[in-house]
N, C-alpha and C. Protein backbone atom coordinates (compact mmCIF):
# COMPACT_ATOMS: atom_id res chain seq x y z
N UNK A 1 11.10 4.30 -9.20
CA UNK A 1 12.25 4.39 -8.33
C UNK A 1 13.25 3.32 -8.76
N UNK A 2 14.45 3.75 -9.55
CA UNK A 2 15.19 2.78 -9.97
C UNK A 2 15.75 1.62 -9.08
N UNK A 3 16.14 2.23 -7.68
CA UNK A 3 16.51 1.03 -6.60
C UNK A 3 15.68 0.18 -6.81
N UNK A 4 14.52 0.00 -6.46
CA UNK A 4 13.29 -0.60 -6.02
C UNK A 4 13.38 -1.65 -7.88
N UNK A 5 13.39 -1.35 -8.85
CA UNK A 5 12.98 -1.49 -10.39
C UNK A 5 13.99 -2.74 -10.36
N UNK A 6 15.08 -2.40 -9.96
CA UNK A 6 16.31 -2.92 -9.79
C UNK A 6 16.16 -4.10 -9.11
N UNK A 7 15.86 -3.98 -7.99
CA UNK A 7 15.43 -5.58 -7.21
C UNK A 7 14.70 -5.97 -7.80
N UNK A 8 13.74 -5.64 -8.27
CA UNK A 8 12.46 -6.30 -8.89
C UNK A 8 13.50 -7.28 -9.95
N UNK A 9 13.76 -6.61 -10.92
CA UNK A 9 14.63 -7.07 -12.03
C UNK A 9 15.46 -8.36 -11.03
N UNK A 10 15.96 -8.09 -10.18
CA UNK A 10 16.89 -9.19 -9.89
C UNK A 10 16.56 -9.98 -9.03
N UNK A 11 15.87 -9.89 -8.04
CA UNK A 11 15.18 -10.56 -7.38
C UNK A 11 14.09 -11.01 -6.92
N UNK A 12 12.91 -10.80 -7.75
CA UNK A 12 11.90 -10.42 -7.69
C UNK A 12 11.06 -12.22 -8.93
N UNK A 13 10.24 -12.64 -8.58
CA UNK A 13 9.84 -14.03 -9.38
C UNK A 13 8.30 -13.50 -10.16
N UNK A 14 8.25 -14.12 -11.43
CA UNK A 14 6.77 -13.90 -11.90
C UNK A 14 6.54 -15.82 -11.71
N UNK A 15 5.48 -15.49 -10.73
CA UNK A 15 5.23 -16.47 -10.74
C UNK A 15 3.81 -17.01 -11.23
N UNK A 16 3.13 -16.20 -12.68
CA UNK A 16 2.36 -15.99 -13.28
C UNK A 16 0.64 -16.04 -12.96
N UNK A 17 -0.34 -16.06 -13.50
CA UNK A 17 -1.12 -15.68 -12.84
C UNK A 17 -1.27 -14.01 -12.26
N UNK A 18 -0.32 -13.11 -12.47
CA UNK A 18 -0.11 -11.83 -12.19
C UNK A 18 0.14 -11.70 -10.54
N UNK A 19 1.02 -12.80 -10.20
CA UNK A 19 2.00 -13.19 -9.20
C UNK A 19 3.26 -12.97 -9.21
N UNK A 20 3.74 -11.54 -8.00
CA UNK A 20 5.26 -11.34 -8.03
C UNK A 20 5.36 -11.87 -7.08
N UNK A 21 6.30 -12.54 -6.61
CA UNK A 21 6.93 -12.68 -5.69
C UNK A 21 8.39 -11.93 -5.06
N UNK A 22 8.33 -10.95 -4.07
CA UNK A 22 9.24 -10.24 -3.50
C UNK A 22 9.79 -10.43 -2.28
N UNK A 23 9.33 -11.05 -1.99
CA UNK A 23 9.24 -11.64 -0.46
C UNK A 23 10.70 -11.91 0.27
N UNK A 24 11.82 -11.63 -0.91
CA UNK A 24 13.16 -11.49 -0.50
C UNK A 24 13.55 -10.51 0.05
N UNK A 25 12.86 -9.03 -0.07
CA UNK A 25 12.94 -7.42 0.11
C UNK A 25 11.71 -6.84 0.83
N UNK A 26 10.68 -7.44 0.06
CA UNK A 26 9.42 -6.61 0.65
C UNK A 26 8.61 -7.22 1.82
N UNK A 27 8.51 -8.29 1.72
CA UNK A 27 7.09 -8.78 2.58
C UNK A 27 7.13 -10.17 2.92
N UNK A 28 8.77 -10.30 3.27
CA UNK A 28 8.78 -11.64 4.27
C UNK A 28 9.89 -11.07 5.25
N UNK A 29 11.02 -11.17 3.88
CA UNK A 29 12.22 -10.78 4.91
C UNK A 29 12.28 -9.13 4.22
N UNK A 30 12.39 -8.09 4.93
CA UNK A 30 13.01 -6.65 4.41
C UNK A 30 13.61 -6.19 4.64
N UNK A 31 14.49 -5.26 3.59
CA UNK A 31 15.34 -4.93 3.30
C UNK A 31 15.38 -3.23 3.90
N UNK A 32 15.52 -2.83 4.99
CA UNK A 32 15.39 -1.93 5.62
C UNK A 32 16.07 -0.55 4.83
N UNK A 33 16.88 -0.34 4.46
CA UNK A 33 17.62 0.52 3.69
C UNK A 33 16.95 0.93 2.56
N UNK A 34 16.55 -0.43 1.83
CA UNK A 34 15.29 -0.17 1.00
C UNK A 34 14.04 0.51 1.11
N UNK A 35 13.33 0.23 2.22
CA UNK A 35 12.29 0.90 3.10
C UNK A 35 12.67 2.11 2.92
N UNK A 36 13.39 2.83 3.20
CA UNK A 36 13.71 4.00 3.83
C UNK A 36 13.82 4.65 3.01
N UNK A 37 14.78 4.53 1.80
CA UNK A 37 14.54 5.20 0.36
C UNK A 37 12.83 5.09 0.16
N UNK A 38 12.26 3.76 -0.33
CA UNK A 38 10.90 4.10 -0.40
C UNK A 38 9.76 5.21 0.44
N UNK A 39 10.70 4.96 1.91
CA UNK A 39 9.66 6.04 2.19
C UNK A 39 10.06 7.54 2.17
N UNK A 40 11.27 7.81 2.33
CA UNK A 40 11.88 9.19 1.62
C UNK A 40 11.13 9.44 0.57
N UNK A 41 11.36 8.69 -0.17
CA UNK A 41 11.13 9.24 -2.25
C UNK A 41 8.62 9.12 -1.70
N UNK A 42 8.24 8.78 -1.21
CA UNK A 42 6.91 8.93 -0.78
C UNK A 42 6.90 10.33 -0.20
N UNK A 43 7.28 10.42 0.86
CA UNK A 43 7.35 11.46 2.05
C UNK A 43 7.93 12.79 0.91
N UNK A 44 8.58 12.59 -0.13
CA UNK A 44 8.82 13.61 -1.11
C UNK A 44 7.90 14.03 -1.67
N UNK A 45 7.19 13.17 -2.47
CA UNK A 45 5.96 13.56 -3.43
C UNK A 45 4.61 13.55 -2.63
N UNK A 46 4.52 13.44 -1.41
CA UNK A 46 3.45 13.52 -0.71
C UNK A 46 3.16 14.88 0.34
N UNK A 47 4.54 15.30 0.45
CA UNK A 47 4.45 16.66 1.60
C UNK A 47 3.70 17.44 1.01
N UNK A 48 3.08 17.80 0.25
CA UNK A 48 2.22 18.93 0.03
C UNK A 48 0.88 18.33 0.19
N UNK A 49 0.08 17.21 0.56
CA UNK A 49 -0.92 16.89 0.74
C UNK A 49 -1.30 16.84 2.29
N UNK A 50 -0.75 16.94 2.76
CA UNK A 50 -0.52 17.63 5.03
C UNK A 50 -1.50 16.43 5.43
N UNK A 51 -0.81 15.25 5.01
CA UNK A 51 -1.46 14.05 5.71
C UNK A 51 -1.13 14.28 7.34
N UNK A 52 -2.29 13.64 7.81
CA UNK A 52 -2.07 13.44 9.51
C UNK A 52 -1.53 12.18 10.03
N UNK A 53 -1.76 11.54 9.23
CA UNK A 53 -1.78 9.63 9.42
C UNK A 53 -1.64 8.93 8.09
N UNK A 54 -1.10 8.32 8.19
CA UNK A 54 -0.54 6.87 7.34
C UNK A 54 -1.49 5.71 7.74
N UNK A 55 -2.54 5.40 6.50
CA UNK A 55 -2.83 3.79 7.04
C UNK A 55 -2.63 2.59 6.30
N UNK A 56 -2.27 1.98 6.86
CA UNK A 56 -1.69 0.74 5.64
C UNK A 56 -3.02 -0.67 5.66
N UNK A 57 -2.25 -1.58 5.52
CA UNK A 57 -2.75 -3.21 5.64
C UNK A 57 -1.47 -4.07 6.29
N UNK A 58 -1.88 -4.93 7.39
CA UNK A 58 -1.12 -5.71 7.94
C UNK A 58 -0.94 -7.45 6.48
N UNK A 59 0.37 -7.20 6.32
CA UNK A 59 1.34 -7.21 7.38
C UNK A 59 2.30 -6.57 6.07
N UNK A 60 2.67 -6.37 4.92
CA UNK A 60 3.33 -6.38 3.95
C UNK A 60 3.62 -4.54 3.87
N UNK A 61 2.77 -4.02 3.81
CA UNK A 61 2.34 -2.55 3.95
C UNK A 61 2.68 -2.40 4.96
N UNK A 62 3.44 -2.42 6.03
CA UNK A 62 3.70 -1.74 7.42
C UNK A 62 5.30 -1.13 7.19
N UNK A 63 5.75 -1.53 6.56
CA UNK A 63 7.44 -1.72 6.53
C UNK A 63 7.42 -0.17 5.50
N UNK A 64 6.79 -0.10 4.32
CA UNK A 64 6.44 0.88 3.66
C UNK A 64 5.57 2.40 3.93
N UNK A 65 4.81 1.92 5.24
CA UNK A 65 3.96 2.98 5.56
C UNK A 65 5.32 3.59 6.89
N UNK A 66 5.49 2.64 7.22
CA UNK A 66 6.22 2.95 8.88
C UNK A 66 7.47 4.01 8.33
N UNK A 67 7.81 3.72 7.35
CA UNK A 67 9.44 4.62 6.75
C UNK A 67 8.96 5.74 6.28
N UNK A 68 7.38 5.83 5.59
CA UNK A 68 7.23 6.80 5.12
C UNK A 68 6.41 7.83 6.38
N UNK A 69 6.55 7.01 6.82
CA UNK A 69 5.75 7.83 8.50
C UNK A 69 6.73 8.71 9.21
N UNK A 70 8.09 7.82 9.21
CA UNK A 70 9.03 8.61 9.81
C UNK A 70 9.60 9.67 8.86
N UNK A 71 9.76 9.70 7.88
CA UNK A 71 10.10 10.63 6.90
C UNK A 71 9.27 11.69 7.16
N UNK A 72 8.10 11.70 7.47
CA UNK A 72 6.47 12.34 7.00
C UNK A 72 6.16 13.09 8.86
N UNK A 73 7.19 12.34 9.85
CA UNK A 73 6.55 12.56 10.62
C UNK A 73 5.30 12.35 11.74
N UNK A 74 4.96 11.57 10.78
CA UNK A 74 3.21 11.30 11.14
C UNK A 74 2.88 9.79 11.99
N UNK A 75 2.20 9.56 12.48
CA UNK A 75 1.61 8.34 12.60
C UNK A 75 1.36 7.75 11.53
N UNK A 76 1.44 5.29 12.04
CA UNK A 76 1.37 4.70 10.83
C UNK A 76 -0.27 3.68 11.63
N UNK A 77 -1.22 3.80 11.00
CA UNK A 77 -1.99 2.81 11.36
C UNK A 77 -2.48 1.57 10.72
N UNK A 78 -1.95 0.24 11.03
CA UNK A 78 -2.67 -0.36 9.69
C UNK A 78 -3.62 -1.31 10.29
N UNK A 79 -4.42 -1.69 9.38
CA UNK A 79 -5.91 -2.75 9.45
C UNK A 79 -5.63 -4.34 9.49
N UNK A 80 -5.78 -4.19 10.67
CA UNK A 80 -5.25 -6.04 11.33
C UNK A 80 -6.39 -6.85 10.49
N UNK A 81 -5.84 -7.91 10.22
CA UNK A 81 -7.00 -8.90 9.48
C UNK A 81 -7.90 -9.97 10.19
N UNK A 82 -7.18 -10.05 11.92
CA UNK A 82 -7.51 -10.94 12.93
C UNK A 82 -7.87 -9.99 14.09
N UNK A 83 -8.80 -9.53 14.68
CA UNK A 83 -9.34 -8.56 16.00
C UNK A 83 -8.48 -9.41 17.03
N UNK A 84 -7.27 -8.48 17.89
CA UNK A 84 -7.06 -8.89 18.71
C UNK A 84 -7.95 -8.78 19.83
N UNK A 85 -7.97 -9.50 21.23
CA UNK A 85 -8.40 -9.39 22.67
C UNK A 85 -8.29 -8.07 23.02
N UNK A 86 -7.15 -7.63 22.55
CA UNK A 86 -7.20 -6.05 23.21
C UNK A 86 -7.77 -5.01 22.33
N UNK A 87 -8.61 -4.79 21.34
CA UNK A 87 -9.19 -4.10 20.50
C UNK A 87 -10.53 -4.51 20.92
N UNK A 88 -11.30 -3.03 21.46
CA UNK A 88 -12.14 -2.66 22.07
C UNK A 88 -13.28 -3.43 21.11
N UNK A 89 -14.34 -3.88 21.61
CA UNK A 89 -15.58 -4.50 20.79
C UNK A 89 -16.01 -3.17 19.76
N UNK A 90 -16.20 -2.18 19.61
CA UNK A 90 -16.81 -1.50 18.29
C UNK A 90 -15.39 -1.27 17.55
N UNK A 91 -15.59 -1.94 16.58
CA UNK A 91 -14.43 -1.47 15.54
C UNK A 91 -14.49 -0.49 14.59
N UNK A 92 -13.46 -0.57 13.98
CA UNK A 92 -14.10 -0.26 12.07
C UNK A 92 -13.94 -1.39 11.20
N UNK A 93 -14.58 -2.07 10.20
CA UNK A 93 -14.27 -3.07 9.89
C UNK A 93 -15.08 -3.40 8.25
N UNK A 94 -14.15 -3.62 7.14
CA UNK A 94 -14.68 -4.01 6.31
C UNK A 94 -13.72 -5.23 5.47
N UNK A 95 -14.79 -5.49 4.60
CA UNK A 95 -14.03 -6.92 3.76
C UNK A 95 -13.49 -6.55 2.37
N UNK A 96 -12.48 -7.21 1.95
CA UNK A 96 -11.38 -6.96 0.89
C UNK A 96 -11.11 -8.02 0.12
N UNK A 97 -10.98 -8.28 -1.00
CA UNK A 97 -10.43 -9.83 -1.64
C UNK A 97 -9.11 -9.58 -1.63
N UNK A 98 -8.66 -10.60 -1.36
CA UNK A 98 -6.92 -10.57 -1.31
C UNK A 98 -6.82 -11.93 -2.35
N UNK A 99 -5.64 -11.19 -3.76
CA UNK A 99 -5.41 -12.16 -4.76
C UNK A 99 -4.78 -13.12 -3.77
N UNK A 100 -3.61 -12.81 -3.40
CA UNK A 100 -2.41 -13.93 -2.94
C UNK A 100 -3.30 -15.03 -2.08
N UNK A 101 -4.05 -14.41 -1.35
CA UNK A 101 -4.60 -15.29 -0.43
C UNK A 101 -5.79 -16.27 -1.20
N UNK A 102 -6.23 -15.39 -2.21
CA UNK A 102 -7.36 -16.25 -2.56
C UNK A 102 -8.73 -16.09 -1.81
N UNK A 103 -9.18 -15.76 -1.18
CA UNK A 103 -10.17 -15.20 -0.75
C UNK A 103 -10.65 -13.87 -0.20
N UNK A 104 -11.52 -13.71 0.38
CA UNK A 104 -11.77 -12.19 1.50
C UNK A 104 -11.23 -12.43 2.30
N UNK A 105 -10.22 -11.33 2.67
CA UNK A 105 -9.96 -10.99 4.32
C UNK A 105 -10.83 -9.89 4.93
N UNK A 106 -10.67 -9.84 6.28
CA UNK A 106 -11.24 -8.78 6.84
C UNK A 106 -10.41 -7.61 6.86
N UNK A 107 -10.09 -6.25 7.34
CA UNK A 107 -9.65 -5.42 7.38
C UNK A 107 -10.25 -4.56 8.94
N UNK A 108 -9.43 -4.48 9.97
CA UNK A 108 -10.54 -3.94 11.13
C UNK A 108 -9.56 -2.67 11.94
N UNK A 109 -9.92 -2.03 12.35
CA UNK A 109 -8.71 -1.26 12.65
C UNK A 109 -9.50 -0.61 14.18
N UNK A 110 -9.20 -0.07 14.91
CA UNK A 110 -9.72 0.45 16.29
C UNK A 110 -9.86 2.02 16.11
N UNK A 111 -11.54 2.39 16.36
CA UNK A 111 -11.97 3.74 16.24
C UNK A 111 -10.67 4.90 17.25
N UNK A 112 -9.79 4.06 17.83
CA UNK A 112 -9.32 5.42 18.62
C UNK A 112 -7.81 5.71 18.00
N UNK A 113 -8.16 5.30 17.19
CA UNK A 113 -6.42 5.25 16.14
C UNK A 113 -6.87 6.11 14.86
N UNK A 114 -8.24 5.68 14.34
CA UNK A 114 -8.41 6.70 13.02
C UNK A 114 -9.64 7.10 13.38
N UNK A 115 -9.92 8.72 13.35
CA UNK A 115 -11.10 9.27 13.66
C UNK A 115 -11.11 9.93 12.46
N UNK A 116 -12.27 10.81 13.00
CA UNK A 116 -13.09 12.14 11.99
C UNK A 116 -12.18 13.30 12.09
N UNK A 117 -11.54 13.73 11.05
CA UNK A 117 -11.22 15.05 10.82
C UNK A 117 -9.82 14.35 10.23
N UNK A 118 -9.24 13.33 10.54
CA UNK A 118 -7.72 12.55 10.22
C UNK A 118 -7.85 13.43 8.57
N UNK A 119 -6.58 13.16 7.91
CA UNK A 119 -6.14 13.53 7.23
C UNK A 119 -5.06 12.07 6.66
N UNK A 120 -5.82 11.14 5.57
CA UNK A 120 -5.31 9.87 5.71
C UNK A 120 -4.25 9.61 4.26
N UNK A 121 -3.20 9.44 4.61
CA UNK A 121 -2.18 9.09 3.00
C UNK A 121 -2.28 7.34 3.00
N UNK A 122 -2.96 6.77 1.99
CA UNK A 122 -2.63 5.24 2.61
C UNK A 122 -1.52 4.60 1.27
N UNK A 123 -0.87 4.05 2.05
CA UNK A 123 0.71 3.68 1.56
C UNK A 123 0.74 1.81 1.85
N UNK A 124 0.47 1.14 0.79
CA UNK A 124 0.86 -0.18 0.95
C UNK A 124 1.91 -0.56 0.08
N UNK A 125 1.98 -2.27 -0.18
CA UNK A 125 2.79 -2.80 -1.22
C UNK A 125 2.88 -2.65 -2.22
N UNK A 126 1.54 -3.17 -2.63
CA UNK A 126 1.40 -3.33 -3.75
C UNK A 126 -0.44 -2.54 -4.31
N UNK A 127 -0.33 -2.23 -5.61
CA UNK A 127 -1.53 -1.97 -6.22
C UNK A 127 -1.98 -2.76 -7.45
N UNK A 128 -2.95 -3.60 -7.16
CA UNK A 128 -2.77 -4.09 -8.49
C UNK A 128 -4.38 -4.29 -8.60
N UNK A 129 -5.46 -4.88 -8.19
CA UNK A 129 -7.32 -4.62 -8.72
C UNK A 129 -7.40 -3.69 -7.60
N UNK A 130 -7.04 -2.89 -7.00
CA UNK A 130 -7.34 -1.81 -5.84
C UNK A 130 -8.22 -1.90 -5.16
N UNK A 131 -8.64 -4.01 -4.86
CA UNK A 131 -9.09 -4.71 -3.76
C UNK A 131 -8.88 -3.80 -2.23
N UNK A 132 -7.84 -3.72 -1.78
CA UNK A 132 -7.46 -3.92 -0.76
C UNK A 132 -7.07 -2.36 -0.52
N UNK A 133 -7.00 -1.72 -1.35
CA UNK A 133 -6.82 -0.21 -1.00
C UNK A 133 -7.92 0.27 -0.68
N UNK A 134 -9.17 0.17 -1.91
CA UNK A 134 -10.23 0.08 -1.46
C UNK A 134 -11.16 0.21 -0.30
N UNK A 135 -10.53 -1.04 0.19
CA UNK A 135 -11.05 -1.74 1.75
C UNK A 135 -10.78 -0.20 2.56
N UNK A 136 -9.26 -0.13 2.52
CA UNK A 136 -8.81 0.51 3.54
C UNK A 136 -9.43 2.19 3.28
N UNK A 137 -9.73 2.88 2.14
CA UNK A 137 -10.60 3.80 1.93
C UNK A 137 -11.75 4.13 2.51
N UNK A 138 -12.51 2.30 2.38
CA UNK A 138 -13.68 2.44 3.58
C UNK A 138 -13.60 2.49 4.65
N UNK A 139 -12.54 1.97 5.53
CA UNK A 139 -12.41 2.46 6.94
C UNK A 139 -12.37 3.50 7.37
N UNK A 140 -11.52 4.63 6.35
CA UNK A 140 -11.48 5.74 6.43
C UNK A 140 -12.56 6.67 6.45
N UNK A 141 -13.11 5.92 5.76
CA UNK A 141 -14.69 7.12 5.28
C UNK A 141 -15.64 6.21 6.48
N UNK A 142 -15.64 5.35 6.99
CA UNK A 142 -16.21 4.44 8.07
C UNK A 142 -15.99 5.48 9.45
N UNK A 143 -14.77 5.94 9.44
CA UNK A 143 -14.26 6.97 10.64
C UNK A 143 -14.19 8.07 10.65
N UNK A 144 -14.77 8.38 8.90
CA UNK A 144 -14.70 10.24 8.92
C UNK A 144 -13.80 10.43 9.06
N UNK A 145 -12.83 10.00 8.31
CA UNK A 145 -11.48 10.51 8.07
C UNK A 145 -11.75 11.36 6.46
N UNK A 146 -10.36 12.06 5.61
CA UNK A 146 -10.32 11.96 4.72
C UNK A 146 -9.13 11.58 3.82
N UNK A 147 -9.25 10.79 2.74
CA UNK A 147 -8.30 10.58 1.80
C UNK A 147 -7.53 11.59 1.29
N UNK A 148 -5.83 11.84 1.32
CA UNK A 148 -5.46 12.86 0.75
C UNK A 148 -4.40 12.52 -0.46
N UNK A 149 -4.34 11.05 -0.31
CA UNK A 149 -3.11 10.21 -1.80
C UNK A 149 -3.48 8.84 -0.97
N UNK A 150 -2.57 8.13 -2.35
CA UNK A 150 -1.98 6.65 -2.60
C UNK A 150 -0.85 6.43 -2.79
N UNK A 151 -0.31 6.21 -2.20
CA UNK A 151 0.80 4.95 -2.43
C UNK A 151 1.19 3.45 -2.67
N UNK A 152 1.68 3.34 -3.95
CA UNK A 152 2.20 1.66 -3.74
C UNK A 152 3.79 1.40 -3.61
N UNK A 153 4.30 0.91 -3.60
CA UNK A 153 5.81 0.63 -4.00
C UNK A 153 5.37 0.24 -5.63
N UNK A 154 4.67 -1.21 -5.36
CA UNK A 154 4.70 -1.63 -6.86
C UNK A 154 2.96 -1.74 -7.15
N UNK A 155 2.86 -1.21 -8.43
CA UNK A 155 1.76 -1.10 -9.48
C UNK A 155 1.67 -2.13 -10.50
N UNK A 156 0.83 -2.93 -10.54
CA UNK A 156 0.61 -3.83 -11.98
C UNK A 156 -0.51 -3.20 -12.53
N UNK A 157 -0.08 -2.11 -13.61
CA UNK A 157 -0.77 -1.11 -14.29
C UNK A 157 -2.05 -1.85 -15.16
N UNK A 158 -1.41 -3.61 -15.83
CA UNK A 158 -2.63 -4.06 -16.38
C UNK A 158 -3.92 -4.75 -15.25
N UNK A 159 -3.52 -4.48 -14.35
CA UNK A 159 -4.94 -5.15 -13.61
C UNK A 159 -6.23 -4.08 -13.51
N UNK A 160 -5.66 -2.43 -13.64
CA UNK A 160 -6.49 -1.68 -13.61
C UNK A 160 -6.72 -1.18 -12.37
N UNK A 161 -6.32 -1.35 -11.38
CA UNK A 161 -6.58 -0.75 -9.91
C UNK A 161 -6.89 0.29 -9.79
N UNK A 162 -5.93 1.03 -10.43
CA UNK A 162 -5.75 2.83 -10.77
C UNK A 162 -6.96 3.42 -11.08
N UNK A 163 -7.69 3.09 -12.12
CA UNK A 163 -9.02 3.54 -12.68
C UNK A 163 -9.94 3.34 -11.59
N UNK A 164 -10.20 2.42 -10.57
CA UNK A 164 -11.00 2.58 -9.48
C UNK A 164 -10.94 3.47 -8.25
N UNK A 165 -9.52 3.73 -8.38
CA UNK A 165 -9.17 4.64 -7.03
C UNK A 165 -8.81 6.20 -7.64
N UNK A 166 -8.84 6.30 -9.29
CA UNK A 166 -8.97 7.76 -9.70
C UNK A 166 -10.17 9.00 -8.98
N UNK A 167 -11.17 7.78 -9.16
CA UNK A 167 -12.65 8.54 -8.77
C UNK A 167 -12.25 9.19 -7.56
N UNK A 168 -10.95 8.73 -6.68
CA UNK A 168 -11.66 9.45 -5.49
C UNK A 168 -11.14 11.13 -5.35
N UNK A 169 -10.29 11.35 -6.73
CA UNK A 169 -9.58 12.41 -7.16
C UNK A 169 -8.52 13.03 -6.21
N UNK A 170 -7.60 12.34 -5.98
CA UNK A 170 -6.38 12.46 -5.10
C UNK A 170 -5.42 11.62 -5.62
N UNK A 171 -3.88 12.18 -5.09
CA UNK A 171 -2.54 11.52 -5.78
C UNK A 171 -2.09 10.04 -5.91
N UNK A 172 -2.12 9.52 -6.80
CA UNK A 172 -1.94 8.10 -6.69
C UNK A 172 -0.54 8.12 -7.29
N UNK A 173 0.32 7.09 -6.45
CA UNK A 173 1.70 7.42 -7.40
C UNK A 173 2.16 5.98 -6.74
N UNK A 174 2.54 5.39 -7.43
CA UNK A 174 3.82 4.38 -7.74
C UNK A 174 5.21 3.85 -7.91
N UNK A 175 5.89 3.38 -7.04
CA UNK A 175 7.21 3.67 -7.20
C UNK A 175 8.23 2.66 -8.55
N UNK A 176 7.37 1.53 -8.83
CA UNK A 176 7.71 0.79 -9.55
C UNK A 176 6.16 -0.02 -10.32
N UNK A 177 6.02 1.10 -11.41
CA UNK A 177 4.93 0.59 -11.85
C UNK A 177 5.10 -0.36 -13.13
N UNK A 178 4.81 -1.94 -13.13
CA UNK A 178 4.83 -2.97 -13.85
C UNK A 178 3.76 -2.85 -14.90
N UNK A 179 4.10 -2.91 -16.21
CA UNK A 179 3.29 -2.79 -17.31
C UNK A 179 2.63 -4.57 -17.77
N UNK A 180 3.47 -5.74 -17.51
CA UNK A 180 3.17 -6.68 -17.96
C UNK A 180 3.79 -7.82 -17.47
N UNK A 181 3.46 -8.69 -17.30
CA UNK A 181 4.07 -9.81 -16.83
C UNK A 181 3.77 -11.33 -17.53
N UNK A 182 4.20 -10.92 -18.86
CA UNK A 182 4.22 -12.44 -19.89
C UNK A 182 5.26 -13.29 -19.57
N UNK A 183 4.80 -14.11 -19.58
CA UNK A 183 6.17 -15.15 -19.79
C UNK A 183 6.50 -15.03 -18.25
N UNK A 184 7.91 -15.16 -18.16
CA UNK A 184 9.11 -14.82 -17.33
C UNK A 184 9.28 -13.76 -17.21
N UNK A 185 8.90 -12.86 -17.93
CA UNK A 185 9.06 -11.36 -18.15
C UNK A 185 8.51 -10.67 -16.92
N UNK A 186 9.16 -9.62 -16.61
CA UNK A 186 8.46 -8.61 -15.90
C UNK A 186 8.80 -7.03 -16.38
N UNK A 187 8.24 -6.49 -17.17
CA UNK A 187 8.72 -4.98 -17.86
C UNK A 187 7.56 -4.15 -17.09
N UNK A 188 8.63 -2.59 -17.09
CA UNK A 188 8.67 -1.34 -15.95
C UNK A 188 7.99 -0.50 -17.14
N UNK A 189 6.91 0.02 -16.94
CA UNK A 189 6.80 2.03 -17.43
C UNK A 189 7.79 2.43 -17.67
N UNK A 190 7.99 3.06 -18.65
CA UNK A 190 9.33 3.85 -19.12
C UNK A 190 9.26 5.60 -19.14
N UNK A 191 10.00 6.12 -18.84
CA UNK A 191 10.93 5.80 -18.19
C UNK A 191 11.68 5.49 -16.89
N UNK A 192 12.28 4.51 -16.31
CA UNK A 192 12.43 4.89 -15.25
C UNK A 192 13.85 4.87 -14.30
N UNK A 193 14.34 5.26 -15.29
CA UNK A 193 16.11 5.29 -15.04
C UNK A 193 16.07 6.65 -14.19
């Protein structure tokens, strides 16, 4: 998605280690207009898979799932990393490594939001060891739901994520998929004008 390629290019930091920093657009402050294309251009290549529900990861993935929800129609559910007071004692709940953070988070989401028979598109930030998509796969299959695609905005194609979440043989697509990040550098899949 050239918009999206575009910020990256201009505003977007390698802050190496296979560290972007976006946090100008995506996942501190966002860029709402942005969102909305992202979730249009999703909600495009996804309507033929008759998702029921959107589930993301709190907190970066909500802004991305929520636009593509409204585009899509559908409900957005995502997997709190902290059980609030008001989330009933049986959860769903599994563990995820999160690079940025540096350790496992949890992932927990409330059985009366994703059940058995759902029909699940899960749409986050980013894809990059398919840690955390992962996670959210197992909740799904934790609730008897089923997987029907993937979404990232952005892909770091060398970490390999992709090859783990092929197996589950459903659409994985990317809106700005990053081939490398040497140096200062940050270069896009071509083509993507």
């Amino acid at each position: 998605m050239k918009i999206l390629i575009e910020r990256i290019l201009s505003e977007g930091k390698n802050l190496g280690g296979g560290i972007l920093k976006v946090d100008s657009f995506v996942n501190h402050q966002v860029d709402p207009k942005l969102m909305d294309e992202a979730g249009r251009e999703f909600a495009r290549l996804f309507k033929d898979v008759k998702a029921t529900k959107i589930l993301t990861a709190e907190i970066s993935g909500i802004a991305p799932a929520v636009a593509t929800g409204l585009h899509l129609g559908i409900p957005v559910v995502y997997a709190r990393k902290r059980k609030p007071i008001t989330m009933p004692d049986q959860v769903l709940l599994t563990l995820a490594p999160s690079h940025t953070k540096g350790r496992t988070v949890e992932l927990i989401v409330s059985p009366e939001y994703l059940a058995g028979g759902e029909r699940v598109l899960i749409i986050d930030d980013f894809l990059a060891t398919g840690a955390t998509i992962m996670g959210l796969v197992e909740l799904a299959k934790i609730a008897g739901a089923e997987i029907v695609g993937i979404g990232a905005l952005i892909e770091k194609t060398f970490e390999n994520g992709r090859k783990h979440l092929e197996t589950l043989g459903v659409p994985i697509v990317s809106l700005a998929p990053i081939t490398s990040m040497e140096g200062n550098e940050i270069a896009f899949e071509e083509p993507w004008e």
